[in-house]
N, C-alpha and C. Protein backbone atom coordinates (compact mmCIF):
# COMPACT_ATOMS: atom_id res chain seq x y z
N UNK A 1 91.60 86.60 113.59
CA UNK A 1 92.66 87.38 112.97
C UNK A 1 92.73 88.76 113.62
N UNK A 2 94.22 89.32 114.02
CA UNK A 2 93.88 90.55 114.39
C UNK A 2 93.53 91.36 113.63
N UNK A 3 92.80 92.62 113.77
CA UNK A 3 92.63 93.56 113.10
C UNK A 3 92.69 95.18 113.90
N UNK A 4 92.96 95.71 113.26
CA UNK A 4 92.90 97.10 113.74
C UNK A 4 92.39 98.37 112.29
N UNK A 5 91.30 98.99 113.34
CA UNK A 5 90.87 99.94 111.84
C UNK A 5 90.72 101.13 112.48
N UNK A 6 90.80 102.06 111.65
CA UNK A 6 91.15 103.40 112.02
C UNK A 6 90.83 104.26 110.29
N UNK A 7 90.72 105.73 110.73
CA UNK A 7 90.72 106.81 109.61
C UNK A 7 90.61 108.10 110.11
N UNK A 8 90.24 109.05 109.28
CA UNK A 8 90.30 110.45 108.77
C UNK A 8 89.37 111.01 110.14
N UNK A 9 89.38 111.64 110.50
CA UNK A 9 88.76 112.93 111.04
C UNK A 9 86.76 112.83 110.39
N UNK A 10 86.84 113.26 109.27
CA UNK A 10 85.62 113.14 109.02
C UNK A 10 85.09 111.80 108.41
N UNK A 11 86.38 110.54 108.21
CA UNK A 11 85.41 109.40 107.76
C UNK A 11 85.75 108.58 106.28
N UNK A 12 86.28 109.98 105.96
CA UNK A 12 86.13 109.36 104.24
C UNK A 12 87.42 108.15 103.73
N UNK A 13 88.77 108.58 104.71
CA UNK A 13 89.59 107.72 104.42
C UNK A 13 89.23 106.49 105.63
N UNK A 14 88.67 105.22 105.27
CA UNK A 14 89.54 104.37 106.42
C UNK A 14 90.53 103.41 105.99
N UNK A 15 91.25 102.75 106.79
CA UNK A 15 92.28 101.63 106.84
C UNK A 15 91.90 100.62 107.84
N UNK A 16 92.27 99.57 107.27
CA UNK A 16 92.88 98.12 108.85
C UNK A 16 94.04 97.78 108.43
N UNK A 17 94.46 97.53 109.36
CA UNK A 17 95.70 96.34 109.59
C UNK A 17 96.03 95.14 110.29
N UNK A 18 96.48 94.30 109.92
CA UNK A 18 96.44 93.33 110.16
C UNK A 18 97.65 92.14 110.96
N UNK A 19 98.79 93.31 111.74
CA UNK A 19 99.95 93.15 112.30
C UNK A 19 100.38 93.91 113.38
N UNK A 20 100.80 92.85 114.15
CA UNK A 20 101.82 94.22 115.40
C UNK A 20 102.27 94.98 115.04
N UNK A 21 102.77 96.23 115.12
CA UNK A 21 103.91 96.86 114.83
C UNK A 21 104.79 96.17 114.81
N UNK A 22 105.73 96.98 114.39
CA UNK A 22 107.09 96.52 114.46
C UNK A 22 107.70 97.21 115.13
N UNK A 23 107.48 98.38 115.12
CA UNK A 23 108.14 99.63 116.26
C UNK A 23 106.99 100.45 116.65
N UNK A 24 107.23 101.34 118.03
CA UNK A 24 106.37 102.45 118.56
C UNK A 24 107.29 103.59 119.01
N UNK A 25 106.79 104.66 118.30
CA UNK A 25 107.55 105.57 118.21
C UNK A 25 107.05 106.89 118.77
N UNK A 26 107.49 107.71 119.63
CA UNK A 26 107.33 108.91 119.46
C UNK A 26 108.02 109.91 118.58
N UNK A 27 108.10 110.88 118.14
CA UNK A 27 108.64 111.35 117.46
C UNK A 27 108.65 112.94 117.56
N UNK A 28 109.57 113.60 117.67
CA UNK A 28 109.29 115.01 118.27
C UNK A 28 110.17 116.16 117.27
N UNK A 29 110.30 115.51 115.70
CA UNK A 29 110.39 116.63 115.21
C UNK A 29 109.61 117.63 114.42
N UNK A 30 110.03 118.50 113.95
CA UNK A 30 109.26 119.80 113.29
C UNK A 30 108.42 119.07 112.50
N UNK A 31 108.01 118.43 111.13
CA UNK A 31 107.29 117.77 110.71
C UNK A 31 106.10 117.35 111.52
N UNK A 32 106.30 116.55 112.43
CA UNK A 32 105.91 115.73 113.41
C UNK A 32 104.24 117.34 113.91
N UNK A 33 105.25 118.04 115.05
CA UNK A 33 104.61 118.83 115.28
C UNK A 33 104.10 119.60 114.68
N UNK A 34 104.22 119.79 113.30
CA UNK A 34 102.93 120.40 112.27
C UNK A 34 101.60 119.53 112.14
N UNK A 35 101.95 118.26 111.70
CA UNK A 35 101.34 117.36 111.61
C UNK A 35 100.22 117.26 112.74
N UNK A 36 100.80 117.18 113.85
CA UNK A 36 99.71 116.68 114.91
C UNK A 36 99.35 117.92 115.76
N UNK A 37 99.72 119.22 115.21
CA UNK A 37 99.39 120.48 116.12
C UNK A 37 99.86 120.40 117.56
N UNK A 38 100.74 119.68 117.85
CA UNK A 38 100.87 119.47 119.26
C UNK A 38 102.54 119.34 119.24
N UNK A 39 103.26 118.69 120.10
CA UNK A 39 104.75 118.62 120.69
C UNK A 39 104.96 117.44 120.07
N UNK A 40 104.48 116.61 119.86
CA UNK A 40 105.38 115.40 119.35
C UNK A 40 103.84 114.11 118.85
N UNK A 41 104.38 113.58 117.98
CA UNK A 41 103.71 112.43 117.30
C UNK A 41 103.66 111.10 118.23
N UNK A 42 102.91 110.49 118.07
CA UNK A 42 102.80 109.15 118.25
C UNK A 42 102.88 107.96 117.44
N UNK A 43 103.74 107.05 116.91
CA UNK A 43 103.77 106.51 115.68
C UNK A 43 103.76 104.96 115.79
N UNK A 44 103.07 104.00 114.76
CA UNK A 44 103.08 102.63 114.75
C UNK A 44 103.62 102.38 113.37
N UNK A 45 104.77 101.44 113.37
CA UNK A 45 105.26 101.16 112.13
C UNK A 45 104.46 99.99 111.81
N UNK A 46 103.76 99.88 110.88
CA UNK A 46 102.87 98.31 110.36
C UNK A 46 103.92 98.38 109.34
N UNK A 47 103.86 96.89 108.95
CA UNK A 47 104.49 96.29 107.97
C UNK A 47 103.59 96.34 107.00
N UNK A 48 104.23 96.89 105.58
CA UNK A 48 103.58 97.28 104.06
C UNK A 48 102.26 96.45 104.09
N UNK A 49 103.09 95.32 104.05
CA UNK A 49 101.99 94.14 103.69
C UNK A 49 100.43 93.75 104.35
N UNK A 50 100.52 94.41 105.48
CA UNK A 50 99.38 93.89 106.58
C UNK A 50 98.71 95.25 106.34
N UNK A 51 99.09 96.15 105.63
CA UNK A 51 98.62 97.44 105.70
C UNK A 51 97.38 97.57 104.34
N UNK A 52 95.75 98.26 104.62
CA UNK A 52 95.68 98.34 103.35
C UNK A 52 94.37 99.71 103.95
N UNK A 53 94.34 100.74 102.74
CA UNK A 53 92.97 101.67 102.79
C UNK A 53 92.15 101.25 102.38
N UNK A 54 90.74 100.97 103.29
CA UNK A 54 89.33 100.24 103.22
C UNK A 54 88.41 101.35 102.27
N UNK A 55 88.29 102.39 102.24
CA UNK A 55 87.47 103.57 102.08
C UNK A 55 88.24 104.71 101.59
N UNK A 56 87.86 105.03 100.31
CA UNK A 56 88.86 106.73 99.90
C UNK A 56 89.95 106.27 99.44
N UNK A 57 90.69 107.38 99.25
CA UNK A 57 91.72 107.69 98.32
C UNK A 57 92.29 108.84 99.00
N UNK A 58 93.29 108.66 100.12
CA UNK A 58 94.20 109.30 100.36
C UNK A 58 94.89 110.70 99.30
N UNK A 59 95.19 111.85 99.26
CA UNK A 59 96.28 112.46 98.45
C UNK A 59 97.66 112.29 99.33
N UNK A 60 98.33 112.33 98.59
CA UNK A 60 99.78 112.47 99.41
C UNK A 60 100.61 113.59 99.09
N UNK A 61 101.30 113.93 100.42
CA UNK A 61 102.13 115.44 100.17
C UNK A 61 103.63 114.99 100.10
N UNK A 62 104.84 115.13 99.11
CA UNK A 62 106.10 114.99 99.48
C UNK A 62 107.10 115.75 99.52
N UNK A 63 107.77 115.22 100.34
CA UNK A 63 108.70 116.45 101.13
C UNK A 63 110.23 115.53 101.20
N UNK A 64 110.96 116.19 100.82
CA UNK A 64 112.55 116.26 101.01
C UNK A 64 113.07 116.28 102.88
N UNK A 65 113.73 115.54 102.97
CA UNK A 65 113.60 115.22 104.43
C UNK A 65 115.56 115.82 104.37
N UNK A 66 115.36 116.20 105.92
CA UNK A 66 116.93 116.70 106.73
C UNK A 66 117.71 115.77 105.69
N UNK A 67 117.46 114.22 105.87
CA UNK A 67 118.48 113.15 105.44
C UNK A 67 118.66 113.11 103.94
N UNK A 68 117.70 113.61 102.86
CA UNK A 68 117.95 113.56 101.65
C UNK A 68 116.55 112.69 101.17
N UNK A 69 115.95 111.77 101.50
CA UNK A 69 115.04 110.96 101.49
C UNK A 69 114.24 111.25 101.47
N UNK A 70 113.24 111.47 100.62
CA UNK A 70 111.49 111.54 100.14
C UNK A 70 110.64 111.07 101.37
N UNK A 71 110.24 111.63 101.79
CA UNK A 71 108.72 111.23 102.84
C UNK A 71 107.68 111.84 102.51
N UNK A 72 106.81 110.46 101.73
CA UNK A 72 105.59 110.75 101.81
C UNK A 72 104.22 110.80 102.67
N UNK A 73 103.72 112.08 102.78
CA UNK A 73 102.34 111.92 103.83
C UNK A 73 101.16 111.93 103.25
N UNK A 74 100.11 110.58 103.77
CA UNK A 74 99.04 110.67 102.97
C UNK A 74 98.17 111.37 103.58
N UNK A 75 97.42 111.33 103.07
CA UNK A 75 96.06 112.81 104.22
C UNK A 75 94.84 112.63 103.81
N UNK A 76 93.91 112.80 104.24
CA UNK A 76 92.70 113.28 103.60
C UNK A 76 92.32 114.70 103.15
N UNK A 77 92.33 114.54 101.86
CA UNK A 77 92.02 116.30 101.22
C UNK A 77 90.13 116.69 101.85
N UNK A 78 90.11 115.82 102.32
CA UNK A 78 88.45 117.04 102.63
C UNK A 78 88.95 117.27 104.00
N UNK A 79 89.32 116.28 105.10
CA UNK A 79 89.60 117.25 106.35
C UNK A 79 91.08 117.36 106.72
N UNK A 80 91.78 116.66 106.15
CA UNK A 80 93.40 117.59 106.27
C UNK A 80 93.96 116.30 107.23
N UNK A 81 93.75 115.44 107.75
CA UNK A 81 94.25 114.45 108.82
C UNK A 81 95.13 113.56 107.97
N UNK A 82 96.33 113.69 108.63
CA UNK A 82 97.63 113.05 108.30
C UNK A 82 96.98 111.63 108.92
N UNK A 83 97.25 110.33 107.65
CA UNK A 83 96.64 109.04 108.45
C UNK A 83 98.12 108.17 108.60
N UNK A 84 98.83 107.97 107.60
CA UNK A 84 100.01 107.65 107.51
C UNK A 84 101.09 108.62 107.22
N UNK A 85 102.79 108.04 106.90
CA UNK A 85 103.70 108.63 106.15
C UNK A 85 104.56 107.33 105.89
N UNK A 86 105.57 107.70 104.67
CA UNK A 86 106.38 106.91 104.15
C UNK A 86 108.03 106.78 103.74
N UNK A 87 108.60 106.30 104.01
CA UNK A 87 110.17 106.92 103.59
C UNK A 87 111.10 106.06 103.76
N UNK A 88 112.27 106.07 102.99
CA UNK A 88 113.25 105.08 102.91
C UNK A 88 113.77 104.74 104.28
N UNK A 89 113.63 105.58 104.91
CA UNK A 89 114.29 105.55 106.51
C UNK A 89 113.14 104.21 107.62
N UNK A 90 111.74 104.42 106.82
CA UNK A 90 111.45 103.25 107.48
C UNK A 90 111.23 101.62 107.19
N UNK A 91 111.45 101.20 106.36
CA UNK A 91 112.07 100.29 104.95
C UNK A 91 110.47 99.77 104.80
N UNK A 92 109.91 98.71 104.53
CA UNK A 92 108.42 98.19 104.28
C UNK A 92 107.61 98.30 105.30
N UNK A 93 107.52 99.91 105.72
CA UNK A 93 106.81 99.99 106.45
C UNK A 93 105.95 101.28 106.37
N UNK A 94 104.64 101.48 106.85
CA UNK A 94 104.18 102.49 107.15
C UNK A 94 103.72 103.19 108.55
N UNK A 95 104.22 104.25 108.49
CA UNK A 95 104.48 104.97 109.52
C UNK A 95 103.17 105.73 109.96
N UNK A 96 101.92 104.61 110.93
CA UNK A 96 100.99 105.37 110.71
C UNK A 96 100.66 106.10 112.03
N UNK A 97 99.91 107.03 112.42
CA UNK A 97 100.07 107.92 113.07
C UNK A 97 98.59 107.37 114.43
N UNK A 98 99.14 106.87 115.37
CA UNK A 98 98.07 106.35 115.88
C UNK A 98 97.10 106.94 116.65
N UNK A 99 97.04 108.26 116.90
CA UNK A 99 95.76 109.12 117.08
C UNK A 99 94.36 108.76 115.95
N UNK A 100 94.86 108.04 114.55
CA UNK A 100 94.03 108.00 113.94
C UNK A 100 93.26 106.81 113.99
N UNK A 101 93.52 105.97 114.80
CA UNK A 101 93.33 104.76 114.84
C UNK A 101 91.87 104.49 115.82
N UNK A 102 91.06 103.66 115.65
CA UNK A 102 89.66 104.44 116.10
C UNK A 102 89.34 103.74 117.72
N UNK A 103 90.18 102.66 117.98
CA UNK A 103 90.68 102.72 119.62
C UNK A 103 91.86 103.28 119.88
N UNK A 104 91.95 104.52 119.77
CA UNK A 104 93.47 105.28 119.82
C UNK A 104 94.06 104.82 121.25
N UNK A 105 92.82 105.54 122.00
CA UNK A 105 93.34 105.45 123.88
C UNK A 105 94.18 104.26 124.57
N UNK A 106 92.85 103.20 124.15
CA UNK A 106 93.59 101.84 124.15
C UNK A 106 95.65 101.90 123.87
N UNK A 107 95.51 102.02 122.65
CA UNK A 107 96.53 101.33 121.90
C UNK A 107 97.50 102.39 122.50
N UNK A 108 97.34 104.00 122.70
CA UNK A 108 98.39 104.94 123.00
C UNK A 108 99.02 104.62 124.65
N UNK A 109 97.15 104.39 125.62
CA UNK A 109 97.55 104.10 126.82
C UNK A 109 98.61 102.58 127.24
N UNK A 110 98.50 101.65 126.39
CA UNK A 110 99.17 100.78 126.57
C UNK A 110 100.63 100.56 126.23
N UNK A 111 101.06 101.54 125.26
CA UNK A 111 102.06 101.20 124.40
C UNK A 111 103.31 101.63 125.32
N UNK A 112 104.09 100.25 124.81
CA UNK A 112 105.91 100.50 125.51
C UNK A 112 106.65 100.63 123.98
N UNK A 113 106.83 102.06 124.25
CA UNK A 113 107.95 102.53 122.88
C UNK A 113 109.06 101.90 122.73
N UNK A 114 109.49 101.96 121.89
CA UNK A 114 110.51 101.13 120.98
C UNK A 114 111.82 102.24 121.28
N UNK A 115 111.63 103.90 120.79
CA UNK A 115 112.38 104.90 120.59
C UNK A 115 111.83 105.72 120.93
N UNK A 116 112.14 106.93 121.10
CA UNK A 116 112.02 108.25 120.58
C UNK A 116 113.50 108.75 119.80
N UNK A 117 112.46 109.81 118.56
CA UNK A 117 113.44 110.07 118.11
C UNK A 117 113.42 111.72 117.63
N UNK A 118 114.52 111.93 117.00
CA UNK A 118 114.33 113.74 116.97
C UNK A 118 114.28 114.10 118.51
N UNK A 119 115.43 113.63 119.37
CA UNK A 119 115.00 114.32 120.76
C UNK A 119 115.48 115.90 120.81
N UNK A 120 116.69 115.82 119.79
CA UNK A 120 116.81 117.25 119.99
C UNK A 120 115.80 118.27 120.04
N UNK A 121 115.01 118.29 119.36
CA UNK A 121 113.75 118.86 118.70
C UNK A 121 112.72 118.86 120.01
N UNK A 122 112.88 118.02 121.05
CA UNK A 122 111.63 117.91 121.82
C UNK A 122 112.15 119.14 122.78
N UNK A 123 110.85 119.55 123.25
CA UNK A 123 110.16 120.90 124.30
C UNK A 123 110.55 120.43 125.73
N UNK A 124 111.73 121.51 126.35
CA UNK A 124 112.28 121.61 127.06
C UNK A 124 111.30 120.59 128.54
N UNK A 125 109.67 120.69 128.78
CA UNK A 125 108.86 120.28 129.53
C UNK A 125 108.60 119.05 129.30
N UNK A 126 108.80 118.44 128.29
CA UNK A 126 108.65 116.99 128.28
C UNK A 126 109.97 116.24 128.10
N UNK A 127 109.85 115.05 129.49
CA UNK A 127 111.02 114.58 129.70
C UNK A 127 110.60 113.59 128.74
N UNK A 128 112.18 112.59 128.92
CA UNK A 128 112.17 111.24 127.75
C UNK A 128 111.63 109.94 129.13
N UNK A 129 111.26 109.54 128.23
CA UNK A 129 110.77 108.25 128.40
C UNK A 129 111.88 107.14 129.33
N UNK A 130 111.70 107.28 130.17
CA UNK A 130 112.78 105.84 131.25
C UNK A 130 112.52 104.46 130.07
N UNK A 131 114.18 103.98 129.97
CA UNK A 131 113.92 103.00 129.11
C UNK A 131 114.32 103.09 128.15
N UNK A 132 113.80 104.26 126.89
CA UNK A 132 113.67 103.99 125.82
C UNK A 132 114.55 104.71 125.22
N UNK A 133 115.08 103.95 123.99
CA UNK A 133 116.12 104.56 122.96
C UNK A 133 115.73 106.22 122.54
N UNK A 134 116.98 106.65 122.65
CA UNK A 134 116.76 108.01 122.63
C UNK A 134 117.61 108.18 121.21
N UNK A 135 117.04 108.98 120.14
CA UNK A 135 117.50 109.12 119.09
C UNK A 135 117.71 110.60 119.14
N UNK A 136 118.56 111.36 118.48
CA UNK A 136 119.18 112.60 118.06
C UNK A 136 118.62 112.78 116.66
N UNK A 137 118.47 112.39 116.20
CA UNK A 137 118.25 111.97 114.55
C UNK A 137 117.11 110.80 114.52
N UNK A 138 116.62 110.79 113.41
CA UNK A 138 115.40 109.20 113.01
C UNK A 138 116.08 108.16 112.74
């Protein structure tokens, strides 16, 4: 069975999953770059179902999004690491953030994106991706 497991910074939250994505995303808006301290996110949509937290209890932060739509981010309250997020915009799915994932390299070095999105938002030095859907919006 596949599996993939991943968590928190210091440990306390983990997760597996148990599905391809469905999408691979970069993502380069403001959110995004709070989140990951850096220019743009890296994202794996798992499907709800294949998705589950092994260890801990996530808190979640919610926020009113550009579009009107609730996005929730779960985190770990002892070290602050965004593991997932959630929102009508991505329908049964969770939007998890694959730096957290504990073969990140693997999975980041291999991956052929689906989109990017929020390009407006992206830093004049990083070009787009040959190929891939270019979104203005999520």
């Amino acid at each position: 069975m596949l599996a993939y497991n991943g968590g928190c910074l210091c440990g306390n939250i983990r997760y597996m999953y148990s599905a391809e994505p469905t999408m691979k995303v970069l993502c380069h808006c403001s959110d995004c770059r709070k989140i990951s301290g850096s220019n743009y996110s890296v994202n794996l949509l798992i499907p709800e179902a294949a998705f589950q937290v092994t260890t801990g209890t996530p808190k979640v932060f919610n926020k009113v999004a550009d579009s009107g739509n609730i996005i929730n981010s779960y985190f770990c309250g002892d070290c602050g690491s965004t593991i997932w997020r959630e929102s009508a915009n991505c329908g049964p799915n969770r939007v998890v953030k694959a730096g957290t994932l504990d073969d990140s390299r693997r999975i980041i070095s291999t991956a052929v994106f689906d989109a990017e999105v929020f390009t407006r938002s992206r830093v004049e030095w990083v070009q787009s991706i040959a190929g891939v859907s270019q979104r203005v919006a999520g």
